[in-house]
Protein backbone atom coordinates (compact mmCIF):
# COMPACT_ATOMS: atom_id res chain seq x y z
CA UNK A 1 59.36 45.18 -22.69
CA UNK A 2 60.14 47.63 -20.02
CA UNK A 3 60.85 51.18 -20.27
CA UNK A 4 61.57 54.05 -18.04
CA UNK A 5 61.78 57.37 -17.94
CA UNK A 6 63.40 58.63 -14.73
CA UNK A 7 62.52 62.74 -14.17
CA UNK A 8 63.77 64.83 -12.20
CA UNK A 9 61.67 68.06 -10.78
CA UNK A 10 62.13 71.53 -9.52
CA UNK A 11 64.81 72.39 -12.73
CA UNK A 12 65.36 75.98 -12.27
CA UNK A 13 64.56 76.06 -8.24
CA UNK A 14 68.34 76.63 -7.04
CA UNK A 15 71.80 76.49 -8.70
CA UNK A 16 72.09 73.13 -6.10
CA UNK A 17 69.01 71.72 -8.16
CA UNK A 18 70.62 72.67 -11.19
CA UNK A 19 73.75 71.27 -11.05
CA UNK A 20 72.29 68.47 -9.35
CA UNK A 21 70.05 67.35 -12.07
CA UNK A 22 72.55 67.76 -14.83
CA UNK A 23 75.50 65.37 -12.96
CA UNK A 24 72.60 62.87 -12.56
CA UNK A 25 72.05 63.33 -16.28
CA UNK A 26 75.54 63.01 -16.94
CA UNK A 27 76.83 60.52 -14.94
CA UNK A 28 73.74 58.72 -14.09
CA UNK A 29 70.16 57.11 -14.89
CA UNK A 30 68.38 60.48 -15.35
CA UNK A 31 66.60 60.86 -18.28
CA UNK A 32 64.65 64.21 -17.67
CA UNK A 33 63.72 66.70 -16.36
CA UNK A 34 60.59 69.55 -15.46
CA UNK A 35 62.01 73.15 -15.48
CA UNK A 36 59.88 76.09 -13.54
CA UNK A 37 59.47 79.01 -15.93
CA UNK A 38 58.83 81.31 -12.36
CA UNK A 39 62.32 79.31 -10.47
CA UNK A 40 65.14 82.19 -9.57
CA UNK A 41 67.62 80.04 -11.67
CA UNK A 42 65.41 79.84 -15.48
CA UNK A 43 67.83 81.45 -17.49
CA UNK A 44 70.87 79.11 -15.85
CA UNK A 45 68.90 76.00 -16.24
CA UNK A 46 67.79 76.75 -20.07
CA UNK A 47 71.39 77.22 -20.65
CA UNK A 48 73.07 74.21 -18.91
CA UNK A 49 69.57 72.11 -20.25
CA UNK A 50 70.99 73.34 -24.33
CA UNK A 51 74.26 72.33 -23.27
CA UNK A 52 72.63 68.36 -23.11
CA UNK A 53 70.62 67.85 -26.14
CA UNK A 54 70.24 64.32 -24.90
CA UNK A 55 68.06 65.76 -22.04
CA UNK A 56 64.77 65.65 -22.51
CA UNK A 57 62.97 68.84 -20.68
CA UNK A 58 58.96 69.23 -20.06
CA UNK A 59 57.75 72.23 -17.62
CA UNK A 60 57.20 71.93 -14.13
CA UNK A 61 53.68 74.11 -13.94
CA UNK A 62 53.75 75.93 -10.65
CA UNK A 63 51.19 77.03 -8.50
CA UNK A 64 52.76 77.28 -4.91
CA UNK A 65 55.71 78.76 -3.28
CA UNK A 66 57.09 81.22 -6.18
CA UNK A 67 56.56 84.02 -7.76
CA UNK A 68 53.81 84.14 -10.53
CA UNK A 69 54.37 85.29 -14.13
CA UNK A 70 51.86 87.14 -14.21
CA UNK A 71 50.92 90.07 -12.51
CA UNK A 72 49.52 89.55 -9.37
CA UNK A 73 46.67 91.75 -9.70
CA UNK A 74 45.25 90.10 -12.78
CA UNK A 75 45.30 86.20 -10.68
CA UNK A 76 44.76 86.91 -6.75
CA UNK A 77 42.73 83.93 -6.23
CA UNK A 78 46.30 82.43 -7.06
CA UNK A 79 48.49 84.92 -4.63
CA UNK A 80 48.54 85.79 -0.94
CA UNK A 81 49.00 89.49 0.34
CA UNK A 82 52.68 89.48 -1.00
CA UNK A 83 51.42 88.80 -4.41
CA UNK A 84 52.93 85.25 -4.26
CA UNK A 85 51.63 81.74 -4.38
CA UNK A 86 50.95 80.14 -1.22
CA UNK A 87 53.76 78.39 0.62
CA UNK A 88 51.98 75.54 1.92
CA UNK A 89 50.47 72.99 -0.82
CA UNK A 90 47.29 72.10 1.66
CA UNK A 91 46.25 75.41 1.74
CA UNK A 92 46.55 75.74 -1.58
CA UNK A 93 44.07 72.17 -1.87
CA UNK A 94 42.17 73.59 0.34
CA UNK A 95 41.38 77.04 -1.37
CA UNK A 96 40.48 74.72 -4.70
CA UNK A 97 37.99 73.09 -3.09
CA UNK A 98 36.26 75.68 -1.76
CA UNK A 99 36.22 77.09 -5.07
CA UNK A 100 38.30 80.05 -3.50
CA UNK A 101 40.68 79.37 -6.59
CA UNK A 102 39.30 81.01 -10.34
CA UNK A 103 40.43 78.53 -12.81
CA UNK A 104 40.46 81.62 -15.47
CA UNK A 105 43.39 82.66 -13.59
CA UNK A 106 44.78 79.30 -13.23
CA UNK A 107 44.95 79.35 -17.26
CA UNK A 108 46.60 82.87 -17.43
CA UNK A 109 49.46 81.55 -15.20
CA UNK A 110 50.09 78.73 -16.76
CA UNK A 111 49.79 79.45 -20.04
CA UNK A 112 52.02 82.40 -19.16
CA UNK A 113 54.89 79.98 -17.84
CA UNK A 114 54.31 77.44 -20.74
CA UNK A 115 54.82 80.24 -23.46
CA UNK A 116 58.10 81.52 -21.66
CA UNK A 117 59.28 77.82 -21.37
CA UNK A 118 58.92 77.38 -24.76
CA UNK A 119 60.33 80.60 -26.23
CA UNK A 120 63.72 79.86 -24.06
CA UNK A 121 64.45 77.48 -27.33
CA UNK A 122 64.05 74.54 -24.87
CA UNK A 123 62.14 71.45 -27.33
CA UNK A 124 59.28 70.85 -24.41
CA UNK A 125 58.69 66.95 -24.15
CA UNK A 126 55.92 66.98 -21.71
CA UNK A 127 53.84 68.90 -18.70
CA UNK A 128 53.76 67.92 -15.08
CA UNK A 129 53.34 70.25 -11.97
CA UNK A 130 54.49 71.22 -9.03
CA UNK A 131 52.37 68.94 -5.82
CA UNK A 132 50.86 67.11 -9.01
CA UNK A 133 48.22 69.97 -9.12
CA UNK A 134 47.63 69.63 -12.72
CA UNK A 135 45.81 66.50 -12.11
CA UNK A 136 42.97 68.24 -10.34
CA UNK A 137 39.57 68.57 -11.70
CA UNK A 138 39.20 71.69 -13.99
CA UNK A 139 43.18 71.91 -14.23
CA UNK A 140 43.64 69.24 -15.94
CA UNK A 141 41.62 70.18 -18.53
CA UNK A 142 44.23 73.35 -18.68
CA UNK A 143 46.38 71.74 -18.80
CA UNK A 144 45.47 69.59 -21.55
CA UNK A 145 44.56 72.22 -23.54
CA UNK A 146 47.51 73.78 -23.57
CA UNK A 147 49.48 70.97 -24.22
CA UNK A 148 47.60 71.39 -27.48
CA UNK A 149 48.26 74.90 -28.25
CA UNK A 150 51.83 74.11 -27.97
CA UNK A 151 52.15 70.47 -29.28
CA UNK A 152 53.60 69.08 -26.53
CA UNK A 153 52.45 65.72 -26.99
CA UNK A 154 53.24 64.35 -23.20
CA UNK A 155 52.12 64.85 -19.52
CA UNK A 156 52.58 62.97 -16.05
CA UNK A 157 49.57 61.30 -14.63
CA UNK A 158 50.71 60.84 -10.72
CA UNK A 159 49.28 57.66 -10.17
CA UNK A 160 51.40 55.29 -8.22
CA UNK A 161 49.85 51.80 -7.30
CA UNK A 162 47.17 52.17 -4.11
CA UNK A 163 49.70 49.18 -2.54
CA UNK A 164 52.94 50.09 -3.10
CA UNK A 165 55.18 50.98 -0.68
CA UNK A 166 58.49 50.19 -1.82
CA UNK A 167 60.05 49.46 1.92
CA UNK A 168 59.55 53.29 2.32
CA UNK A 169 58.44 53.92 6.12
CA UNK A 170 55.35 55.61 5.01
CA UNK A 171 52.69 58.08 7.42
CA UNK A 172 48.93 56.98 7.10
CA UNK A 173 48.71 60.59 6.34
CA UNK A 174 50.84 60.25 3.22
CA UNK A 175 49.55 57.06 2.10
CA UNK A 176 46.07 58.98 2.07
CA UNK A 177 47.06 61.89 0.27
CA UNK A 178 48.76 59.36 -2.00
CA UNK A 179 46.01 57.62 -2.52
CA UNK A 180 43.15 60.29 -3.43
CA UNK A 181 45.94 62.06 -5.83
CA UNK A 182 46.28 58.85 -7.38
CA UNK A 183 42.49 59.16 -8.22
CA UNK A 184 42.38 62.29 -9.55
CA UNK A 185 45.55 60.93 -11.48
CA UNK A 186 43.86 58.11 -13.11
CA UNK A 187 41.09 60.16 -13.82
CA UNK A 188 43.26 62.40 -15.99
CA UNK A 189 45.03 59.67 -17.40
CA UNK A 190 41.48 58.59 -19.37
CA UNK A 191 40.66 61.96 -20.45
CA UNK A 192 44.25 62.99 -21.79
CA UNK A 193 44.01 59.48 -23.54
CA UNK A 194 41.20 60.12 -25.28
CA UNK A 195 42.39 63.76 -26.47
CA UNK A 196 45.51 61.75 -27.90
CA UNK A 197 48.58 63.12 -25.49
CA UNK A 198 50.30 60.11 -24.51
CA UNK A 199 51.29 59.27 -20.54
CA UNK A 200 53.20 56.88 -18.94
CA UNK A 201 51.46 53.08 -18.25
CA UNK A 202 52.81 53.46 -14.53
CA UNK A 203 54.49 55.98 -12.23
CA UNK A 204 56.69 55.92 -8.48
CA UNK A 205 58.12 57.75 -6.71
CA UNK A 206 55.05 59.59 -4.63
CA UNK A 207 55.07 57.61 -1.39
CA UNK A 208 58.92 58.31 -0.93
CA UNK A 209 59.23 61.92 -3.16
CA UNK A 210 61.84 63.26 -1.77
CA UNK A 211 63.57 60.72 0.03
CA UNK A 212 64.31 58.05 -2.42
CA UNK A 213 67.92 57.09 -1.42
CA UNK A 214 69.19 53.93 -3.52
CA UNK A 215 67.31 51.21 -1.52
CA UNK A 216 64.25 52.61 -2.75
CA UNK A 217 64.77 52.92 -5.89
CA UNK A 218 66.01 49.70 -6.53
CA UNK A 219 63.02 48.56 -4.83
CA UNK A 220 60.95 50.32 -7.76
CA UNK A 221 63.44 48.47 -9.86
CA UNK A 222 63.00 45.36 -8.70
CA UNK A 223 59.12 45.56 -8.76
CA UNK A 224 58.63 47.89 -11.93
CA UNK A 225 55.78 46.16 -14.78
CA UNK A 226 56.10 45.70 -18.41
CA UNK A 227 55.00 49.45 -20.19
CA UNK A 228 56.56 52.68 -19.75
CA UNK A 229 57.03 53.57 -16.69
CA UNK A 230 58.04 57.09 -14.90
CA UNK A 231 59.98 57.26 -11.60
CA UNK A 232 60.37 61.02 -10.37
CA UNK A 233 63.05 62.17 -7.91
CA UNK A 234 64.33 65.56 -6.70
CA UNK A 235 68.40 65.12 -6.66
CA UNK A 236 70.68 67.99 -5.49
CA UNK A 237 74.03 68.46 -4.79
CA UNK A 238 74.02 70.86 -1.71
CA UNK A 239 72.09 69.95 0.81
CA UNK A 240 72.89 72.82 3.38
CA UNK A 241 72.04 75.60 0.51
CA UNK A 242 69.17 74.04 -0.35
CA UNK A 243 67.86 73.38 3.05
CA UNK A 244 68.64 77.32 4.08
CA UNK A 245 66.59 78.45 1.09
CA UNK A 246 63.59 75.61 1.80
CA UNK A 247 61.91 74.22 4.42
CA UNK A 248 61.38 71.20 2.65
CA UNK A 249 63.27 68.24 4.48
CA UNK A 250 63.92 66.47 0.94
CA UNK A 251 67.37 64.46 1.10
CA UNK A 252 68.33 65.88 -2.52
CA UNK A 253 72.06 64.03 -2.26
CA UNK A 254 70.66 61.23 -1.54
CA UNK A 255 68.50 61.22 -4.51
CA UNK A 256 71.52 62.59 -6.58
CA UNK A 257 73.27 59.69 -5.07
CA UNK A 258 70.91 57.32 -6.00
CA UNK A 259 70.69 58.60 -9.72
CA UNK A 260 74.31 58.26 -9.76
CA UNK A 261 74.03 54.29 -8.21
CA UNK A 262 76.26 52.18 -9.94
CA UNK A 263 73.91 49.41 -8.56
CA UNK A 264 71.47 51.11 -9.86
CA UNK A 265 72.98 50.96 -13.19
CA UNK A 266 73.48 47.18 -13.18
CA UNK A 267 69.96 46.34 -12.11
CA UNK A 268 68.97 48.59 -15.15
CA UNK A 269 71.15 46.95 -17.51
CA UNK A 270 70.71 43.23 -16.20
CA UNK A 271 66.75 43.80 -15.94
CA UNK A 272 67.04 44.37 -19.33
CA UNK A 273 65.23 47.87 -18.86
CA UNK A 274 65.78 50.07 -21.11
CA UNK A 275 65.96 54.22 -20.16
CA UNK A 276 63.83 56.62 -22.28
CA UNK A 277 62.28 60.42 -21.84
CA UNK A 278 58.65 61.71 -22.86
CA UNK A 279 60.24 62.47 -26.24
CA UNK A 280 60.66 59.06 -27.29
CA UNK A 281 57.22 58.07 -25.63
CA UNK A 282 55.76 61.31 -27.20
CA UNK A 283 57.20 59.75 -30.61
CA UNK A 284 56.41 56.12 -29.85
C-alpha cells in the first residue's frame, strides 16, 4: 500500500503563495499545507485555509527571513540589528553551531508562533519548518515538545534517500547539504518515534525544492516505496510578484503547474496511490 501526502510550504508568505496553494488544493494533488504564524498574509491564509476543511494545515516554524513573534529584545541570538531573523539560512547554520544561537529563545519563538497558529481556529495536523531547521539537534527536541503541549500528533522528518536524484540536475553542494540534513532528519525521526508522534516512512522533494516542474515529480511517482510517503513543493501563481518580494529563484508556477498535472493525476490513480494529509496519518 502506498500513500502520500503532498505539502505545500510557505502558507501565509504572499497572497501569490496563497492563492497558489489553495488552486493546487482545489484543482490538484495537494493535500496540505504548513502556514507561517510570522508570514505578512496569516490572517488571509487562516481564512481561505477554513474555507477548505478538506485541507489539512500543520505550521511552518520559522526561524529565518521574517519577522519574529516575539519581541526582539527577549530572543537576539535569533535577530540581526533590525530585530529580524537572518536572511540567509547558512548563516543562520552557521550561528547554531557555534552555539551563537540560545535554544531558550528558540522555544519562546516557536512556541509563540505555534500558540497563535493554533488559536486562528486552524485544526493543526503536524509541525515542519522553514530550511528543515527543526530537525537540528536541541530543536528538535522543541519541537517535539511542543507538539505535545498542543497535541499535534505529526511532524516532517526531511530525510530524502542519500541516492536519489530524481533526473533533477543537482550541485555537489546541494547533494551535500542534502545529505547531512538527511542525517539530522533520521536522527529525529527515532526520537519523535519513540515519544509516539507519528512521521512519514519516506520524504522528496529536497534535492529539487523549489524547482519540481512535472517531470520531477512524476519521477518521485514513478520511484515512490510502499509506506507513507511526503513530497513537499512550493507552488505559486505569480511568479513576477513573488520574485520582486524574494530573492529566492523558486519556479512556484511550475510547481503549481505540476500540482495541477493531469498526468500527474493519472499516474496517481493508475499507481494505485492513494492521497492523504498528516491528519489521516496522525489518526492511522
Amino acid at each position: 500500500m502506498r500513500k502520500l501526502i503532498i505539502n505545500a510550504d510557505d502558507f501565509g508568505l504572499h497572497p501569490a503563495v496563497n492563492q497558489g496553494i489553495i488552486d493546487g488544493y482545489k484543482f490538484g494533488c495537494l493535500t496540505s499545507t504548513s502556514i507561517m504564524a510570522c508570514g505578512k498574509t496569516f490572517d488571509a491564509a487562516v481564512e481561505q485555509a477554513i474555507g477548505q476543511p478538506g485541507l489539512g494545515v500543520g505550521v511552518h516554524l520559522t526561524l529565518v527571513a521574517e519577522q519574529p513573534l516575539t519581541d526582539a529584545r527577549k530572543v537576539p541570538s535569533l535577530v540581526d540589528a533590525d530585530g529580524r531573523f537572518p536572511d540567509s539560512y547558512p548563516l543562520v547554520m552557521t550561528r547554531f553551531f557555534r552555539r551563537k544561537i540560545s535554544l531558550n529563545e528558540v522555544y519562546l519563538e516557536l512556541r509563540a508562533q505555534v500558540k497563535k497558529a493554533a488559536a486562528s481556529g486552524l485544526q493543526l495536523t503536524h509541525l515542519d519548518s522553514h530550511q528543515h531547521l527543526h530537525v537540528l539537534p536541541g530543536i528538535i527536541d522543541i519541537v517535539l515538545s511542543l507538539a505535545r503541549e498542543f497535541s499535534i500528533k505529526a511532524i516532517r522528518i526531511p530525510a530524502e534517500p542519500f541516492l536519489f536524484t530524481g533526473g533533477y540536475p543537482f550541485s555537489a553542494g546541494r547533494m551535500i547539504g542534502r545529505s547531512g540534513l538527511s542525517v539530522f532528519a533520521l536522527l529525529a525521526r527515532r526520537k519523535a518515534r519513540r515519544q509516539g508522534i507519528r512521521v512519514p516512512d519516506h520524504f522528496f522533494g529536497m534535492l529539487a525544492g523549489g524547482h519540481l516542474e512535472e517531470k520531477y515529480l512524476l519521477k518521485i511517482l514513478d520511484k515512490l516505496p510502499n509506506g507513507v510517503s511526503e513530497i513537499m513543493m512550493h507552488p505559486g501563481c505569480d511568479d513576477a510578484a513573488l520574485k520582486a518580494a524574494y530573492n529566492w529563484q523558486l519556479s512556484w508556477q511550475a510547481e503549481l503547474a505540476a500540482a495541477k498535472s493531469t498526468e500527474v493525476r493519472y499516474q496517481l490513480d493508475n499507481r494505485g496511490i492513494e492521497l492523504v494529509s498528516f491528519k489521516e496519518l496522525a489518526n492511522g
